[in-house]
N, C-alpha and C. Protein backbone atom coordinates (compact mmCIF):
# COMPACT_ATOMS: atom_id res chain seq x y z
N UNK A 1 5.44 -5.57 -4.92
CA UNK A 1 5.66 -6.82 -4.21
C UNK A 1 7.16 -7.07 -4.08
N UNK A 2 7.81 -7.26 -3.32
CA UNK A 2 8.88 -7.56 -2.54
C UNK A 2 9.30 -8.95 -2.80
N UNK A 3 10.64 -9.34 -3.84
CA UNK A 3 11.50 -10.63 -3.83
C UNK A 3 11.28 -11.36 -2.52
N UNK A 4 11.26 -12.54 -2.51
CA UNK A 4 11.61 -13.38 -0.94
C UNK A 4 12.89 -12.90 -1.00
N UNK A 5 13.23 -13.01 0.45
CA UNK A 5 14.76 -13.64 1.04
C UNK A 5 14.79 -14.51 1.61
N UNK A 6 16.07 -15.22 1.28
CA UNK A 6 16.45 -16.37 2.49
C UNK A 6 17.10 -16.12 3.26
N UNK A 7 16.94 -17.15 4.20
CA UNK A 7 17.80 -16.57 5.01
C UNK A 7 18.55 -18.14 4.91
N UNK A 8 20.22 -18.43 5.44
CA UNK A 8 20.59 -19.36 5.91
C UNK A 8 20.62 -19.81 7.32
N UNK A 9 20.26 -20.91 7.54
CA UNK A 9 20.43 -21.46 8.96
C UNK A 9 21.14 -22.53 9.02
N UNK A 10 21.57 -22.32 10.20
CA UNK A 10 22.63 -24.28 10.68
C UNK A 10 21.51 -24.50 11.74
N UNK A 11 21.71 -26.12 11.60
CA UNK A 11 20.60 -26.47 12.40
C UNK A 11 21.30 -26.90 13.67
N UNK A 12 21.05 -26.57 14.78
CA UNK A 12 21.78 -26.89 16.32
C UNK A 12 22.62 -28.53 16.50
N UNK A 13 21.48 -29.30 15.99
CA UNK A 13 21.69 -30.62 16.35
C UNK A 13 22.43 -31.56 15.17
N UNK A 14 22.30 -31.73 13.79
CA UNK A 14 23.36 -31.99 12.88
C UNK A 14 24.09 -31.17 12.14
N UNK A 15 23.74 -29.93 12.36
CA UNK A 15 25.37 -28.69 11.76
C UNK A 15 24.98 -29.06 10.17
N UNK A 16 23.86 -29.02 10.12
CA UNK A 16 23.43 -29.13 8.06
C UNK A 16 23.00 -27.71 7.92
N UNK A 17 23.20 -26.79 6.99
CA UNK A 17 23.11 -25.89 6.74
C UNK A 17 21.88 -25.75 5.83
N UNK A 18 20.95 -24.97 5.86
CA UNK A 18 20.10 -24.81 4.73
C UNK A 18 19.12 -23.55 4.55
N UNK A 19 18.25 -23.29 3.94
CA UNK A 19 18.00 -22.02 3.44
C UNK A 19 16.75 -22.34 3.90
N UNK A 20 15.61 -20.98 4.51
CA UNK A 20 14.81 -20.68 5.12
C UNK A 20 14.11 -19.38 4.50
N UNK A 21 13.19 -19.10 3.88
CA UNK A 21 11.86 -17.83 3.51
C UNK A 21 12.00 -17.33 4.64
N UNK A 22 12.62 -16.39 4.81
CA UNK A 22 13.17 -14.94 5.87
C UNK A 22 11.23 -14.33 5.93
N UNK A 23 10.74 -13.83 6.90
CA UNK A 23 9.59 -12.95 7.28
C UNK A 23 9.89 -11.85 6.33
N UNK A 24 9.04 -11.14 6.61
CA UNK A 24 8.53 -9.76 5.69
C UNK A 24 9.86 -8.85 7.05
N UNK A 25 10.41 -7.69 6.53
CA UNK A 25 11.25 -6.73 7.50
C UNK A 25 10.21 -6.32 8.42
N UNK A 26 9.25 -5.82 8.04
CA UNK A 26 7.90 -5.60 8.90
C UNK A 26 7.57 -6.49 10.28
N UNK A 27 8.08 -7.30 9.88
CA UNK A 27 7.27 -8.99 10.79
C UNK A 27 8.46 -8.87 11.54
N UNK A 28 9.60 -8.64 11.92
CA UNK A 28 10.92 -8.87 13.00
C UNK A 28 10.33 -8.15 13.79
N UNK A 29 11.30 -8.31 14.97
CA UNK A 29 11.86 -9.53 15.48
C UNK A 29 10.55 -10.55 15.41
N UNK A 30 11.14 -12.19 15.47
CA UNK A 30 9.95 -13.19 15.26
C UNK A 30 10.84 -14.30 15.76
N UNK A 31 9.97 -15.78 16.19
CA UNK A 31 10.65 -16.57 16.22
C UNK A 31 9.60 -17.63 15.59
N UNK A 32 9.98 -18.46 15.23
CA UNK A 32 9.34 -20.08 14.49
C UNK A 32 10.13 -21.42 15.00
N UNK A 33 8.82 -22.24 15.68
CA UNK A 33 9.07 -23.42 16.09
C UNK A 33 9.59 -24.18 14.52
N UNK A 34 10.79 -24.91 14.26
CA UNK A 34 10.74 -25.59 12.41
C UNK A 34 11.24 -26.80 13.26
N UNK A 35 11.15 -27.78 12.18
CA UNK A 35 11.40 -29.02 12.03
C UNK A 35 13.24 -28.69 10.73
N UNK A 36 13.99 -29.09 11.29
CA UNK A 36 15.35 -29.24 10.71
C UNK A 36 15.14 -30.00 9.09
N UNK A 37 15.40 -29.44 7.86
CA UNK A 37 15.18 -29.61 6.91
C UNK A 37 15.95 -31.59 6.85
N UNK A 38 17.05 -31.49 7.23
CA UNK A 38 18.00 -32.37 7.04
C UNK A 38 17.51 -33.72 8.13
N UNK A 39 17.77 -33.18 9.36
CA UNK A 39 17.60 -34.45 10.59
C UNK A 39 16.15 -34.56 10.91
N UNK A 40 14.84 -33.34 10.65
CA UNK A 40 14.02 -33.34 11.28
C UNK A 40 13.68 -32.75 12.81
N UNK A 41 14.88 -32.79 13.38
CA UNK A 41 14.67 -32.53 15.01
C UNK A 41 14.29 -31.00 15.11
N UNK A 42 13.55 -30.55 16.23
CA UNK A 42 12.90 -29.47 16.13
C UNK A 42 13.70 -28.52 17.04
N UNK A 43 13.80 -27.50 16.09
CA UNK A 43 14.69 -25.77 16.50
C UNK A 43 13.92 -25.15 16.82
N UNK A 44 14.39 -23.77 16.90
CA UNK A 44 13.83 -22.48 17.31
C UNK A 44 14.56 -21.70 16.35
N UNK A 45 14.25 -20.90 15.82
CA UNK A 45 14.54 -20.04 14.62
C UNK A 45 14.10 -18.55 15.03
N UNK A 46 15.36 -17.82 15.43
CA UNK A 46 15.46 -16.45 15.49
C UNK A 46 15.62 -15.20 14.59
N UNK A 47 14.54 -14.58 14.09
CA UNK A 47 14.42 -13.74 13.10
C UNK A 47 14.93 -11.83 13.46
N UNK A 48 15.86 -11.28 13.37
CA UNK A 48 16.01 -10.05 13.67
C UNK A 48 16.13 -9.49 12.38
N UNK A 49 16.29 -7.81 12.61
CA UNK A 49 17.05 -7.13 11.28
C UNK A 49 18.30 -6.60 11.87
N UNK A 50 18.69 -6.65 10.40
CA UNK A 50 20.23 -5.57 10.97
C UNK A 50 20.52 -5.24 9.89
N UNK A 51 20.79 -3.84 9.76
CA UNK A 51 21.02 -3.19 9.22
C UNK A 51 19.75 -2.52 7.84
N UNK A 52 18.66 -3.17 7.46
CA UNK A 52 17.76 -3.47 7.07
C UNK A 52 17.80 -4.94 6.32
N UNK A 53 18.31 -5.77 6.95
CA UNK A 53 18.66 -6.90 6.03
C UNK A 53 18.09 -7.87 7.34
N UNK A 54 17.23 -8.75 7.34
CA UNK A 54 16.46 -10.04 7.99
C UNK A 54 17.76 -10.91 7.77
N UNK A 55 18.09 -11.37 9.40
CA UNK A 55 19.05 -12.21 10.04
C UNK A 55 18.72 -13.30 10.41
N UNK A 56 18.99 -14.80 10.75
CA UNK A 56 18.41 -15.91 11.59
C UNK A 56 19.26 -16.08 12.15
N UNK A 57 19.05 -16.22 13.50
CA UNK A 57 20.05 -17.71 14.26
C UNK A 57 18.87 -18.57 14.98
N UNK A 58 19.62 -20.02 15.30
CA UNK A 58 19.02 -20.60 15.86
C UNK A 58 18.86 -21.63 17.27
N UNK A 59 18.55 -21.88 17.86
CA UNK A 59 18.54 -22.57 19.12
C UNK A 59 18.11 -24.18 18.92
N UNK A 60 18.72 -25.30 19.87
CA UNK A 60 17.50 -26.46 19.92
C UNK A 60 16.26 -26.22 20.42
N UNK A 61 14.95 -26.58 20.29
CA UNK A 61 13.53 -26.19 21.03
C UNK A 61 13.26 -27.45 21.95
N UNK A 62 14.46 -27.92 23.04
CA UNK A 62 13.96 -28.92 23.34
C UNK A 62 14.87 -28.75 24.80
């Protein structure tokens, strides 16, 4: 069984930074509709690999 990773994200709309349960390496590329830990307002959360290491960035979903 495989440690989680996090991943970090900034959230588009208040620039709060916070930590996110990264997918399985298997599961990339992916994306997830989230709710912003901090403001609530709803992102888009971009999951890639690179290098074998699970990446996020993110978009507003609106």
């Amino acid at each position: 069984m495989r440690a989680s990773q996090f991943c970090d994200v900034t959230c588009p709309s208040c620039f709060e930074i916070f930590s996110v349960t990264a997918p399985a390496p298997s599961e990339t590329p992916t994306e997830w509709d989230y709710d912003c830990e901090v403001c609530c307002r709803p992102m888009l959360i971009r999951f890639n690999l690179d290098d074998d290491e699970v990446v996020a960035d993110t978009e507003e979903a609106w």
